[in-house]
N, C-alpha and C. Protein backbone atom coordinates (compact mmCIF):
# COMPACT_ATOMS: atom_id res chain seq x y z
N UNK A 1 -35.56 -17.75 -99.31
CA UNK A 1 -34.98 -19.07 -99.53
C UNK A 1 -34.31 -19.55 -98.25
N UNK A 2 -34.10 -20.94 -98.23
CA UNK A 2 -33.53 -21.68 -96.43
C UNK A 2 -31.90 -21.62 -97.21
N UNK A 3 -31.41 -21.97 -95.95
CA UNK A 3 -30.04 -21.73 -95.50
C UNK A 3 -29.40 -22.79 -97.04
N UNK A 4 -30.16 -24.06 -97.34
CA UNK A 4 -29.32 -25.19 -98.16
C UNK A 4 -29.38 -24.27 -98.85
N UNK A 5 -30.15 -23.73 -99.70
CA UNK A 5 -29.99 -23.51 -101.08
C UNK A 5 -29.20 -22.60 -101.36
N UNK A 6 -28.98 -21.18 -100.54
CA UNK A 6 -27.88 -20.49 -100.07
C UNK A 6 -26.91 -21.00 -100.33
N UNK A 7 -26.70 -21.99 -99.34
CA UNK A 7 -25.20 -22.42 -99.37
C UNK A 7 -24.76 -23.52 -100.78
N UNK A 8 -25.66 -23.97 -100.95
CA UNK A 8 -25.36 -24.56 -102.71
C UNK A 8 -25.46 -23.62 -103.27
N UNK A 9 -25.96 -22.65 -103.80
CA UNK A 9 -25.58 -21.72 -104.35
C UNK A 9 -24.21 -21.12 -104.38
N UNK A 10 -23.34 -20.76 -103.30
CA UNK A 10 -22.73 -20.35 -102.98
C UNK A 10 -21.44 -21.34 -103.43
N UNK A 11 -21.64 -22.44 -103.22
CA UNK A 11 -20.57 -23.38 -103.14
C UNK A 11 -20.46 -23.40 -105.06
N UNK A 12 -21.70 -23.54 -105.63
CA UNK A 12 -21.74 -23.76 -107.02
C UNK A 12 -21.09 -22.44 -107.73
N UNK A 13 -21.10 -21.21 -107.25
CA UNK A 13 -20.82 -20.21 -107.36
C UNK A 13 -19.30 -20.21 -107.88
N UNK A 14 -18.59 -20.26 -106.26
CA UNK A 14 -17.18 -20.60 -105.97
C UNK A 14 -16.30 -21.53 -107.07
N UNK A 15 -17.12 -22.55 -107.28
CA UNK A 15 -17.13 -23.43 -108.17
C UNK A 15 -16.46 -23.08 -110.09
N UNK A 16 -17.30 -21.86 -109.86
CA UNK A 16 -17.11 -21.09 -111.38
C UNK A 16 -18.24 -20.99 -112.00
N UNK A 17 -19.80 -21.35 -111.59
CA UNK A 17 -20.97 -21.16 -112.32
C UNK A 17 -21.18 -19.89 -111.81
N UNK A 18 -21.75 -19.03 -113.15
CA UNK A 18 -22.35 -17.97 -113.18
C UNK A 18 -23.19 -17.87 -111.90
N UNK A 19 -23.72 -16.59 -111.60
CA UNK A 19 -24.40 -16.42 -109.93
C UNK A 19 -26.00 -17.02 -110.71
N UNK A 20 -26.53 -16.73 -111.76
CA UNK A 20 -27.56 -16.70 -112.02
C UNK A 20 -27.64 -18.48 -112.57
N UNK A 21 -26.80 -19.03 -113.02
CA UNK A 21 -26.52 -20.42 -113.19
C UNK A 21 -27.41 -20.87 -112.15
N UNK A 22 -25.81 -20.72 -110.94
CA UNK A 22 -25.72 -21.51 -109.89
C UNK A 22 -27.32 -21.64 -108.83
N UNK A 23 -27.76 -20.17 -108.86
CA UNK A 23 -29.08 -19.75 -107.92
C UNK A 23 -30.46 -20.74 -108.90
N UNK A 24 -30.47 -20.28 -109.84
CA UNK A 24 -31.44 -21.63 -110.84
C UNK A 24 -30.92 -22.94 -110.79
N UNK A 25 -29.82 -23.33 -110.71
CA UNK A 25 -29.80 -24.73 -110.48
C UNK A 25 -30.50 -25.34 -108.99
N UNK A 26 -29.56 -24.38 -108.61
CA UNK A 26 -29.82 -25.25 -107.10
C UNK A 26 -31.43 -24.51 -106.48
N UNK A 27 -32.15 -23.68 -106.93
CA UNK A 27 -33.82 -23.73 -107.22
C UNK A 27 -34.15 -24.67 -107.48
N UNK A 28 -33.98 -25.13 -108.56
CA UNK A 28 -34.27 -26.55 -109.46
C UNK A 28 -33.69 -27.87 -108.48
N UNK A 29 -32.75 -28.05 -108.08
CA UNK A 29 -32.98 -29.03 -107.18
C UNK A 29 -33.75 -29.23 -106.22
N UNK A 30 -34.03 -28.29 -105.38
CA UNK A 30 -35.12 -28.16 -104.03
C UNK A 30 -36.43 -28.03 -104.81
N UNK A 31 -36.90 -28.08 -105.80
CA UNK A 31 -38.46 -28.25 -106.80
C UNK A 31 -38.53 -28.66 -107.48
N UNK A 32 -39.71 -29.88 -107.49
CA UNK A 32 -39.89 -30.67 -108.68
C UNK A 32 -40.23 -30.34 -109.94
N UNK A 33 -40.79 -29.34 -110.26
CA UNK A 33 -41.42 -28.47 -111.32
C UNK A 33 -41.69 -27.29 -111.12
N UNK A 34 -41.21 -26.23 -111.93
CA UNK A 34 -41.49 -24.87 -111.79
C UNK A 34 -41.44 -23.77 -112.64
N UNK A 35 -42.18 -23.12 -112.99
CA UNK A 35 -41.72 -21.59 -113.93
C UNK A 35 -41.11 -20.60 -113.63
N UNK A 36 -40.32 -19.94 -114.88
CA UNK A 36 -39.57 -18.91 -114.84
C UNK A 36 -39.31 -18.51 -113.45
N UNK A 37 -41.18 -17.66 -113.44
CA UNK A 37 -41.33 -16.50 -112.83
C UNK A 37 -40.82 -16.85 -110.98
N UNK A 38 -41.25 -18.37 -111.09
CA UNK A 38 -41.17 -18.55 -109.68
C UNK A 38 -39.14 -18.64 -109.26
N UNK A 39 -38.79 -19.21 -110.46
CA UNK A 39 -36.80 -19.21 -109.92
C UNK A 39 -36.90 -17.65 -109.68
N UNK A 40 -37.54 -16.79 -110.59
CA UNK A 40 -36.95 -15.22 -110.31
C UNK A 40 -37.50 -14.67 -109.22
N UNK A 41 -38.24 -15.14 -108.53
CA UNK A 41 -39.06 -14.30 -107.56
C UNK A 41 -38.53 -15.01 -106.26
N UNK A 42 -38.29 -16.33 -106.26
CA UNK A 42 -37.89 -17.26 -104.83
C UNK A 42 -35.98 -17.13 -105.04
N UNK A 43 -35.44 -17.11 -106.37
CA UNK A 43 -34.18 -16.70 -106.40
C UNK A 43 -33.53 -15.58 -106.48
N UNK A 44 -34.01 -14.40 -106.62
CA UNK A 44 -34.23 -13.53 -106.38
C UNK A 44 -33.02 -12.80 -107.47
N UNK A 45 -33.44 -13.39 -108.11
CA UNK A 45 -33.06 -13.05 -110.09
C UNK A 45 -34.28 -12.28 -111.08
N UNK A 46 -33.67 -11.52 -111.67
CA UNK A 46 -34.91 -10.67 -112.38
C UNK A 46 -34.66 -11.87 -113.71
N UNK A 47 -35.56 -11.64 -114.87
CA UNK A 47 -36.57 -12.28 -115.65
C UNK A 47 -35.07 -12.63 -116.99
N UNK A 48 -34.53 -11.60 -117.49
CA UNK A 48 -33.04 -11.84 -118.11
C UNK A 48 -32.06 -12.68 -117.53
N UNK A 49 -31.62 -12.51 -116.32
CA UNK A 49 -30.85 -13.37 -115.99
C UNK A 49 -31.29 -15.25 -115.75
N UNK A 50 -32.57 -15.16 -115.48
CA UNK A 50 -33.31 -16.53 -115.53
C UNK A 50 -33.12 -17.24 -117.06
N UNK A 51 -33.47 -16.35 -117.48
CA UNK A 51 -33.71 -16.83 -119.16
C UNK A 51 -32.32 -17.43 -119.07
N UNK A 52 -31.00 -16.28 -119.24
CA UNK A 52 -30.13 -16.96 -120.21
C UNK A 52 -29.48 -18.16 -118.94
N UNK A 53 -29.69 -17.90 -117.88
CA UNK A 53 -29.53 -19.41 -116.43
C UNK A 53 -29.70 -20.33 -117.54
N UNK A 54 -31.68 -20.78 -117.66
CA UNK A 54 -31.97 -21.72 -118.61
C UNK A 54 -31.49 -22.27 -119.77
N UNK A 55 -31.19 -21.96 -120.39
CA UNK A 55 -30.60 -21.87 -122.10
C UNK A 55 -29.43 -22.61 -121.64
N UNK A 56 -28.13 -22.00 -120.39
CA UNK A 56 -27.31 -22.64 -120.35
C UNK A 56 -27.67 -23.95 -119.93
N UNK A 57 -28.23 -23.86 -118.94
CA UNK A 57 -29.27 -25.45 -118.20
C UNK A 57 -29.38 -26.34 -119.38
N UNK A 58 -30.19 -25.85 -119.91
CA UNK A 58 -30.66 -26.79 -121.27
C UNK A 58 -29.57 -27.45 -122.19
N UNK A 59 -28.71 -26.36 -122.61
CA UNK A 59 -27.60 -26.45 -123.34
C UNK A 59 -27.00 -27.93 -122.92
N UNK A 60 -26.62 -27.73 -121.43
CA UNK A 60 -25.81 -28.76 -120.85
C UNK A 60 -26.39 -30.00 -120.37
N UNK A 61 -27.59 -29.73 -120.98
CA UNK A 61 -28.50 -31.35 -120.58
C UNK A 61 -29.23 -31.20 -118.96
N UNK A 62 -28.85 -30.55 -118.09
CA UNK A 62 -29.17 -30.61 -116.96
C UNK A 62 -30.41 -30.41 -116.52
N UNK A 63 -31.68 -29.72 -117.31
CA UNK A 63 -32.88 -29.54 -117.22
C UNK A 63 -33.52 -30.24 -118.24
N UNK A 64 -35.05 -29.85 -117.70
CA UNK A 64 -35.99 -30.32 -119.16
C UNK A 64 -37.20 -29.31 -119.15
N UNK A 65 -37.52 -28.94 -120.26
CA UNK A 65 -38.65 -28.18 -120.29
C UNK A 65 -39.86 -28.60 -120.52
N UNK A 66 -41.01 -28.31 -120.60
CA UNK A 66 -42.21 -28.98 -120.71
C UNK A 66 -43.20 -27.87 -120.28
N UNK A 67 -44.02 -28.02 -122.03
CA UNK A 67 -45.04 -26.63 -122.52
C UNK A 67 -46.31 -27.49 -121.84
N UNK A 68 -47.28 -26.46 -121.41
CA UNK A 68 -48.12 -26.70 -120.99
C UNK A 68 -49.45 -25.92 -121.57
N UNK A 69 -50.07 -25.82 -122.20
CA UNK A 69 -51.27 -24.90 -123.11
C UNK A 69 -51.92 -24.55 -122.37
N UNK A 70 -52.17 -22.84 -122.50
CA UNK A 70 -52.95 -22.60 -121.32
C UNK A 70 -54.18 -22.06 -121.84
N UNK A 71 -55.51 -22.10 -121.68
CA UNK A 71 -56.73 -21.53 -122.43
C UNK A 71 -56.34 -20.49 -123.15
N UNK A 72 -57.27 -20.60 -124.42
CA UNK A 72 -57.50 -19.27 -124.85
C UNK A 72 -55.92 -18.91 -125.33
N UNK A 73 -55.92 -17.36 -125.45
CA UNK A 73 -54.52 -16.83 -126.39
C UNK A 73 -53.57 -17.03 -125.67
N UNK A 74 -52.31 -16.87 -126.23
CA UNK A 74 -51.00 -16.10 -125.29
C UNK A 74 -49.91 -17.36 -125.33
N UNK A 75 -49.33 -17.14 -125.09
CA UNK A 75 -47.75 -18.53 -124.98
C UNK A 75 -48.52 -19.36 -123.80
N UNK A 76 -47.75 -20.60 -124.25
CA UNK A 76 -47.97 -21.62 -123.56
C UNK A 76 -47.04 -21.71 -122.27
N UNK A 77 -47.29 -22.04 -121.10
CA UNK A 77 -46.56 -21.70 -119.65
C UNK A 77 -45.55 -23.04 -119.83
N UNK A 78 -44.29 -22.57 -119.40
CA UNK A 78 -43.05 -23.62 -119.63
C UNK A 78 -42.43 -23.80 -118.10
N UNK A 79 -42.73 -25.19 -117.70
CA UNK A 79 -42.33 -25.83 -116.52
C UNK A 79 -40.87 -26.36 -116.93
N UNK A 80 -40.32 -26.39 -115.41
CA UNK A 80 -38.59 -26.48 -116.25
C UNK A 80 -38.53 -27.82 -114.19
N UNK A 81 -37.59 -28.45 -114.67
CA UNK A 81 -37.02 -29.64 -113.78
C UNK A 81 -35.90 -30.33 -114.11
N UNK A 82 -34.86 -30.62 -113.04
CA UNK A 82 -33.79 -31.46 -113.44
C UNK A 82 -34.44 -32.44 -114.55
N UNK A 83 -33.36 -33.06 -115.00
CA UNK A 83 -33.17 -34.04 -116.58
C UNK A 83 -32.56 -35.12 -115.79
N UNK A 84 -31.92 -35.17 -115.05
CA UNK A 84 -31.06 -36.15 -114.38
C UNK A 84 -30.90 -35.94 -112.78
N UNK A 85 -30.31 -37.16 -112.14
CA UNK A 85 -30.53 -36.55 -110.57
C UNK A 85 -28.95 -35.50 -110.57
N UNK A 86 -29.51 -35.33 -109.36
CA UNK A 86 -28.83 -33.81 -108.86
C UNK A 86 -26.72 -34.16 -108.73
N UNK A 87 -27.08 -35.81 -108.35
CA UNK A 87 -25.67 -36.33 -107.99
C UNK A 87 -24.79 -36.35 -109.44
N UNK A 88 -25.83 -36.88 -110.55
CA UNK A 88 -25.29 -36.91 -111.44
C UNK A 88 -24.52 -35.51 -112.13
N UNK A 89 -25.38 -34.53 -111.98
CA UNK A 89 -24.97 -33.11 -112.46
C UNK A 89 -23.50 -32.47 -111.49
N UNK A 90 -23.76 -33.18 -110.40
CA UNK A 90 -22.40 -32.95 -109.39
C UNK A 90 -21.20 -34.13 -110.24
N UNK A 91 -21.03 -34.81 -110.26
CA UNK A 91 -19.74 -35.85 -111.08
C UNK A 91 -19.92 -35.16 -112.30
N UNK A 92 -20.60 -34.15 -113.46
CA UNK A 92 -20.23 -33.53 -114.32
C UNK A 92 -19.34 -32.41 -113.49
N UNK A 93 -19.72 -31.79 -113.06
CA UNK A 93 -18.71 -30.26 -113.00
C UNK A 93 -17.80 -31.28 -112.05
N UNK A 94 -17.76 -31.58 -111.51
CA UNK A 94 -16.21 -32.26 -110.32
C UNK A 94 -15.56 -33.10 -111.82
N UNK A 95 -15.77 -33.89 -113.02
CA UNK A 95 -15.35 -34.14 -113.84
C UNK A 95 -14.67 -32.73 -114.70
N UNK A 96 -15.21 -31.94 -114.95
CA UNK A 96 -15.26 -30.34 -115.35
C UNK A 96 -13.55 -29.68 -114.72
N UNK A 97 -14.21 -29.92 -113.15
CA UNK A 97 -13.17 -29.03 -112.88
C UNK A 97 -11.83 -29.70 -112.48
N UNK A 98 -11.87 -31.11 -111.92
CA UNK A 98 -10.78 -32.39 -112.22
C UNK A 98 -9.88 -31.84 -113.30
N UNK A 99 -10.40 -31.33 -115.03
CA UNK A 99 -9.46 -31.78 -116.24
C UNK A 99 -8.98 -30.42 -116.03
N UNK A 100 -10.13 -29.26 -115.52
CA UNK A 100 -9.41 -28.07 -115.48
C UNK A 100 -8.25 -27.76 -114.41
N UNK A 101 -7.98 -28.26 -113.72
CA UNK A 101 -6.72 -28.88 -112.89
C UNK A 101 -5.41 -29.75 -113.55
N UNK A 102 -5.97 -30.78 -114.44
CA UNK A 102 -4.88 -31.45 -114.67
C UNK A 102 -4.61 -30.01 -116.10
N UNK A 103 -4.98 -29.37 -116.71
CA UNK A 103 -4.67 -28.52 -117.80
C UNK A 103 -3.79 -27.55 -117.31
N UNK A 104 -4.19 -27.23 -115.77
CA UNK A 104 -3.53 -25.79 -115.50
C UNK A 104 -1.99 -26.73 -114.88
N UNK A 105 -2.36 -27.98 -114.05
CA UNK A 105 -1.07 -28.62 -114.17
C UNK A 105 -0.12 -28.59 -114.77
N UNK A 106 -0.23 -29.51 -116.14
CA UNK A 106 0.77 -29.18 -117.34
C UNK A 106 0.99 -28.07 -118.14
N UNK A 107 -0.06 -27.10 -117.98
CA UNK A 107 1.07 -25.52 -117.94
C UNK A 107 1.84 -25.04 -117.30
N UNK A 108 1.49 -25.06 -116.18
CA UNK A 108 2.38 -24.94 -115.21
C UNK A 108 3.90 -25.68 -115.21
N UNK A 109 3.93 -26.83 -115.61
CA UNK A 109 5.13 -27.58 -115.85
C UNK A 109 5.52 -26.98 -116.86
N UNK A 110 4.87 -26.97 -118.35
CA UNK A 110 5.65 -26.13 -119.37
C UNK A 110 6.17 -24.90 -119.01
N UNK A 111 5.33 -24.41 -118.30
CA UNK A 111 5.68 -22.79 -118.06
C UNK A 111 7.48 -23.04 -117.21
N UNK A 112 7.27 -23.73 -116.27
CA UNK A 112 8.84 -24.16 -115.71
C UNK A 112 9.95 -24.29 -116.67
N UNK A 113 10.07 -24.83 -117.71
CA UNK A 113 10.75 -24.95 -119.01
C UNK A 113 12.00 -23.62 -119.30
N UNK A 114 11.06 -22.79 -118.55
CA UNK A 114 11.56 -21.24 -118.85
C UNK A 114 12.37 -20.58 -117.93
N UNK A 115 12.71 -21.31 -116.81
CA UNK A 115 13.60 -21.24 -115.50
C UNK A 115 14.78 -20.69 -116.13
């Protein structure tokens, strides 16, 4: 992987997203469409930690999935891509971590109470 995605990773990390979150997200930004296998092999995440990445992805709106039928037997191959642009998913967590600031704020003031 190049130096950006590293360092978004890293920053998303710091941030408070899980390592396996943060490394699938910011995969998913630098590619327009992609499977599993490829976040685990270019992110260098084994096949469990991808999965439950996704699920949270999904959970939070930030991806989209899309089955694709592939001949003959076997599961259908699941392409995964942002849901929204990348800026937008940035003003969620900076919204995220904004309230988690003003929360630890006014504990902090209550906690003073006790002087």
């Amino acid at each position: 992987m190049d130096e950006k995605f590293n360092e978004l990773s890293e920053i998303l990390i710091q941030l408070g997203l899980p390592k396996n979150v943060a490394k699938t997200l910011a995969y998913l930004k630098y590619h327009d469409e992609t499977m599993a296998v490829d976040i685990e092999f270019n992110a260098g995440l084994r096949q469990p930690e991808v999965s439950v990445a996704i699920q949270y992805l999904l959970k939070k709106g930030w991806i989209k999935r899309k089955n694709i039928k592939k001949e003959g037997k076997g599961r259908p191959v699941r392409l995964y891509r942002l849901a929204k642009p990348f800026e937008e998913i940035i003003k969620e967590i900076e919204n995220e971590k904004k309230d988690n600031i003003t929360k630890i704020e006014m504990l902090v003031d209550k906690l003073k109470q006790f002087y």
